[in-house]
N, C-alpha and C. Protein backbone atom coordinates (compact mmCIF):
# COMPACT_ATOMS: atom_id res chain seq x y z
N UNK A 1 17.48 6.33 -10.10
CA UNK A 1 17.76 7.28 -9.06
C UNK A 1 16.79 7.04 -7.89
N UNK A 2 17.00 6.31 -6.31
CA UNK A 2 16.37 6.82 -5.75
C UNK A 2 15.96 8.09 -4.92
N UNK A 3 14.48 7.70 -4.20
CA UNK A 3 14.05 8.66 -3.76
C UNK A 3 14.41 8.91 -2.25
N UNK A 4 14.74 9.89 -1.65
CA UNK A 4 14.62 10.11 0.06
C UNK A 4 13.94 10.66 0.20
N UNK A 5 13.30 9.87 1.40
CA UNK A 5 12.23 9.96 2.22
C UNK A 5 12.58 10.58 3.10
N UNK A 6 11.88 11.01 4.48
CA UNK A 6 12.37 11.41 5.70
C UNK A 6 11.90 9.96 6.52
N UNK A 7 12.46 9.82 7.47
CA UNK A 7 11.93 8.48 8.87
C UNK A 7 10.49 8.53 9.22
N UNK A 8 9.88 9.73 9.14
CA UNK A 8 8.75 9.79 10.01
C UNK A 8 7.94 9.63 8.01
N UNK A 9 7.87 10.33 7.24
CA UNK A 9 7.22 9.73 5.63
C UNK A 9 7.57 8.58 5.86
N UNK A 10 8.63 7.41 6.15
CA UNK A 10 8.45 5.97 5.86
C UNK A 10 7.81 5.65 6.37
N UNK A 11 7.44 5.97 7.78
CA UNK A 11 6.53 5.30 8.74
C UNK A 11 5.21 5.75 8.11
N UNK A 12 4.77 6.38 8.25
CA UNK A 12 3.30 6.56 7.73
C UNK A 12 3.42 6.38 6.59
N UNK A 13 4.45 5.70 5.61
CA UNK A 13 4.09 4.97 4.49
C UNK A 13 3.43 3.49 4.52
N UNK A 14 4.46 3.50 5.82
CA UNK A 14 4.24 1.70 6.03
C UNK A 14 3.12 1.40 7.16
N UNK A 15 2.82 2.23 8.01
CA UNK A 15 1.90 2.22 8.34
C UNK A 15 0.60 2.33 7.87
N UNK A 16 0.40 2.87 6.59
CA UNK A 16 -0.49 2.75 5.89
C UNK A 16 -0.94 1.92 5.02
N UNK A 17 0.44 1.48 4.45
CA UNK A 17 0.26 0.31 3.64
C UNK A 17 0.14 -1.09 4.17
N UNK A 18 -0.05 -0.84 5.74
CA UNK A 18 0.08 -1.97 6.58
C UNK A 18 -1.90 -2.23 6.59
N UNK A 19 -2.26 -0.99 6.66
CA UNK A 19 -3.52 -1.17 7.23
C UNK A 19 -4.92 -1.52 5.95
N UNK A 20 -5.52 -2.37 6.48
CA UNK A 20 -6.86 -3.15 5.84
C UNK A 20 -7.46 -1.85 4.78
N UNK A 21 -8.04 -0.74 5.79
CA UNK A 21 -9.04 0.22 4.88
C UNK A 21 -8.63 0.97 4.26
N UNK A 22 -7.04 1.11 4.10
CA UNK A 22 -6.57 1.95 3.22
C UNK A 22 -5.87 1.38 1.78
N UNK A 23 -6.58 1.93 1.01
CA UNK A 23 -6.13 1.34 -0.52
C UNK A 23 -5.28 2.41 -1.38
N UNK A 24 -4.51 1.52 -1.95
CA UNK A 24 -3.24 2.24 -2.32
C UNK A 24 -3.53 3.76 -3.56
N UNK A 25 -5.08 3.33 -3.72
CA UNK A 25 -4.99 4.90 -4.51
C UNK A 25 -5.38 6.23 -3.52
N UNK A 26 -5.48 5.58 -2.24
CA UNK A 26 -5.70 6.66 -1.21
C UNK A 26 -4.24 6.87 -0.64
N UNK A 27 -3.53 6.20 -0.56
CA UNK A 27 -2.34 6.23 -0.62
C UNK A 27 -1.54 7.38 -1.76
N UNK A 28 -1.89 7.16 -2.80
CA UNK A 28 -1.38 7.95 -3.91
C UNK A 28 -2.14 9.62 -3.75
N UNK A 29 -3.20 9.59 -3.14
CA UNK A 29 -4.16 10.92 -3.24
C UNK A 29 -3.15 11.50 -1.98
N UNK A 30 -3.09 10.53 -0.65
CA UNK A 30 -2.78 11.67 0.55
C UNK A 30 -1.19 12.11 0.53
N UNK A 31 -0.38 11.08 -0.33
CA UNK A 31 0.93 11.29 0.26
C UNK A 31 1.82 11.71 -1.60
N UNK A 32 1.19 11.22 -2.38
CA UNK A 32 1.66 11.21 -3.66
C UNK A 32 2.61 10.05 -4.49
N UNK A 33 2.58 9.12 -4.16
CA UNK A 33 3.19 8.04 -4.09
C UNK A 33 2.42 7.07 -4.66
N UNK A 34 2.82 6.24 -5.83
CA UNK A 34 1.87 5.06 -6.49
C UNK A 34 2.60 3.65 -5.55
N UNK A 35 1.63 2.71 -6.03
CA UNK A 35 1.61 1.68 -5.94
C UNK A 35 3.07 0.98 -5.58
N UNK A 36 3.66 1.00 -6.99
CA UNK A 36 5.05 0.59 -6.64
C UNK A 36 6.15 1.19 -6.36
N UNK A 37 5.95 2.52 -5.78
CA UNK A 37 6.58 3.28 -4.88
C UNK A 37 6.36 2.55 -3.54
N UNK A 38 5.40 2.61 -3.26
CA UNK A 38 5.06 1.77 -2.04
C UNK A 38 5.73 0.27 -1.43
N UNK A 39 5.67 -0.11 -2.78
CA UNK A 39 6.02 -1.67 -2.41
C UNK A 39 7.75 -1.31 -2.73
N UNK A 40 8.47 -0.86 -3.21
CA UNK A 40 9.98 -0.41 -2.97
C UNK A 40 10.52 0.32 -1.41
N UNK A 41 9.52 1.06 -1.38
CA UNK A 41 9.71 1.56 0.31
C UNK A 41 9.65 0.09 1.29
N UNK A 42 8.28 -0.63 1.42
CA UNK A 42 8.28 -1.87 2.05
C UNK A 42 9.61 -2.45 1.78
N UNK A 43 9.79 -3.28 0.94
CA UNK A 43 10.54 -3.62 0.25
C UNK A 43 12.19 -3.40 1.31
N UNK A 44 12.37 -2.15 0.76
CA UNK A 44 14.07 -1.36 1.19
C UNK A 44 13.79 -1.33 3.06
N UNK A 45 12.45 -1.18 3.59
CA UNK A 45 12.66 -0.63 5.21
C UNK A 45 11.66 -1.78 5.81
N UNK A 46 11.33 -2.76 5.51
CA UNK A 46 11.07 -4.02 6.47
C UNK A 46 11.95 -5.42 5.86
N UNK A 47 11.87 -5.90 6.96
CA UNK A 47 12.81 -7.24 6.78
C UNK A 47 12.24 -8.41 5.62
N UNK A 48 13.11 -8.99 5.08
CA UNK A 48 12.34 -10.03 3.50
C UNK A 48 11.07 -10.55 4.33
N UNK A 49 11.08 -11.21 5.72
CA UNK A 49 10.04 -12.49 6.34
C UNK A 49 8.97 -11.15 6.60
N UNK A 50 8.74 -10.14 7.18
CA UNK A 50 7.61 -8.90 6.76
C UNK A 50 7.27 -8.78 6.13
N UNK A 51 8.25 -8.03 4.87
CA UNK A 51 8.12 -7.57 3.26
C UNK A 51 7.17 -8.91 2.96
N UNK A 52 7.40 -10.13 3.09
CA UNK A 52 7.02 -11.02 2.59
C UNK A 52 5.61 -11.31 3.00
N UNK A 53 4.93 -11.23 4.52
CA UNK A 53 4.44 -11.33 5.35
C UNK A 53 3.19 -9.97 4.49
N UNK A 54 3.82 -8.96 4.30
CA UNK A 54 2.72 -7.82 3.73
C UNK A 54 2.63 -8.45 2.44
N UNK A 55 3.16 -8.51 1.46
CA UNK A 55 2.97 -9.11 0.18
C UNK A 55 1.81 -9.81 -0.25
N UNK A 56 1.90 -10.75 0.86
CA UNK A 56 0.72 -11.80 0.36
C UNK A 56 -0.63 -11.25 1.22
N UNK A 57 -0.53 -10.56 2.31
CA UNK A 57 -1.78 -9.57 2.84
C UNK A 57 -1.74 -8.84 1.80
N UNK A 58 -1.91 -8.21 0.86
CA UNK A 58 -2.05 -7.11 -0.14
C UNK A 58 -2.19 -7.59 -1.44
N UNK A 59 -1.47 -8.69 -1.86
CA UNK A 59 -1.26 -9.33 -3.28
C UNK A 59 -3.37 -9.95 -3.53
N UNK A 60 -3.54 -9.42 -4.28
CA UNK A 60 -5.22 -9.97 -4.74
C UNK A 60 -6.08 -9.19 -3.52
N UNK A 61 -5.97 -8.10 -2.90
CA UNK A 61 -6.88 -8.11 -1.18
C UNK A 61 -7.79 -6.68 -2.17
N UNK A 62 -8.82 -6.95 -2.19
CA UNK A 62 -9.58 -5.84 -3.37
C UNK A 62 -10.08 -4.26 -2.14
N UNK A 63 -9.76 -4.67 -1.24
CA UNK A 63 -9.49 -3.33 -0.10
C UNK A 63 -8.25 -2.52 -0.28
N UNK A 64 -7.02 -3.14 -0.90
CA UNK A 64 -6.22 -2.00 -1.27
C UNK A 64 -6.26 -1.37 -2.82
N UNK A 65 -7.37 -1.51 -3.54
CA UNK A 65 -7.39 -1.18 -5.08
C UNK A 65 -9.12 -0.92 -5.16
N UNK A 66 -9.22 0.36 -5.07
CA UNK A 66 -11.11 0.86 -4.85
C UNK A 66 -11.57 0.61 -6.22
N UNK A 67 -11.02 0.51 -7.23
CA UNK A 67 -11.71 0.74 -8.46
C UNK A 67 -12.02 -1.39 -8.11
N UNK A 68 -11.37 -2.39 -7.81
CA UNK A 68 -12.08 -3.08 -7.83
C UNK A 68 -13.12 -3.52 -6.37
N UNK A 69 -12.87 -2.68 -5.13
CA UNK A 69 -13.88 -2.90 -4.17
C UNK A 69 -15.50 -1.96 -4.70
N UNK A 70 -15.24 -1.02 -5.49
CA UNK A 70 -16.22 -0.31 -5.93
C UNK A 70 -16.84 -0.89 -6.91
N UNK A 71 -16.49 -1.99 -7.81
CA UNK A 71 -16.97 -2.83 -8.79
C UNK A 71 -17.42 -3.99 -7.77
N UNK A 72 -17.24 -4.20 -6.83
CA UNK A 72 -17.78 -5.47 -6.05
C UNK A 72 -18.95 -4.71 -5.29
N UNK A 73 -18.83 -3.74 -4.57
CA UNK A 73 -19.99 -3.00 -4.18
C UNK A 73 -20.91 -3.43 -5.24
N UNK A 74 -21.21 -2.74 -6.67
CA UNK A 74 -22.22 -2.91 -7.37
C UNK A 74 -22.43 -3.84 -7.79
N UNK A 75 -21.76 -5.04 -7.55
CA UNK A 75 -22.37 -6.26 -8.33
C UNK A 75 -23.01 -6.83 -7.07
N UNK A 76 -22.45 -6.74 -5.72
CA UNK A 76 -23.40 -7.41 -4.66
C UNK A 76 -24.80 -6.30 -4.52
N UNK A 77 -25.16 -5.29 -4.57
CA UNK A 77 -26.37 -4.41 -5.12
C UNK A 77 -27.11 -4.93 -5.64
């Protein structure tokens, strides 16, 4: 079953998931939405060469997943 969104929730989905300092469990705290909610929204409302284009900006980037930028904090400490 999907979900509907409203136009202006996609945008500040994807606008968020577009951007460097925001990591997807802040994502999940402000809007309620996990991970692969996220990447289904991308996914369904940007074009494959975007979708594709964010993918690999995000795929391994330890700025969108705090539990491992917060484990890199303390090991460079």
């Amino acid at each position: 079953m999907a979900i509907l969104y409203t136009e202006e929730f996609i945008k500040t989905i994807i606008r968020m998931a577009w951007a460097d300092d925001i990591s997807f469990d802040k994502i999940k705290r402000d809007l309620g939405i996990s991970e692969s909610e996220v990447i289904k929204v991308m996914r369904s409302n940007l074009n494959s060469n975007r979708f594709k284009l964010w993918r690999r900006r995000v795929t391994g980037r330890k700025s969108k997943h705090e539990k491992r930028t917060k484990l890199l904090e303390r090991l460079i400490d």
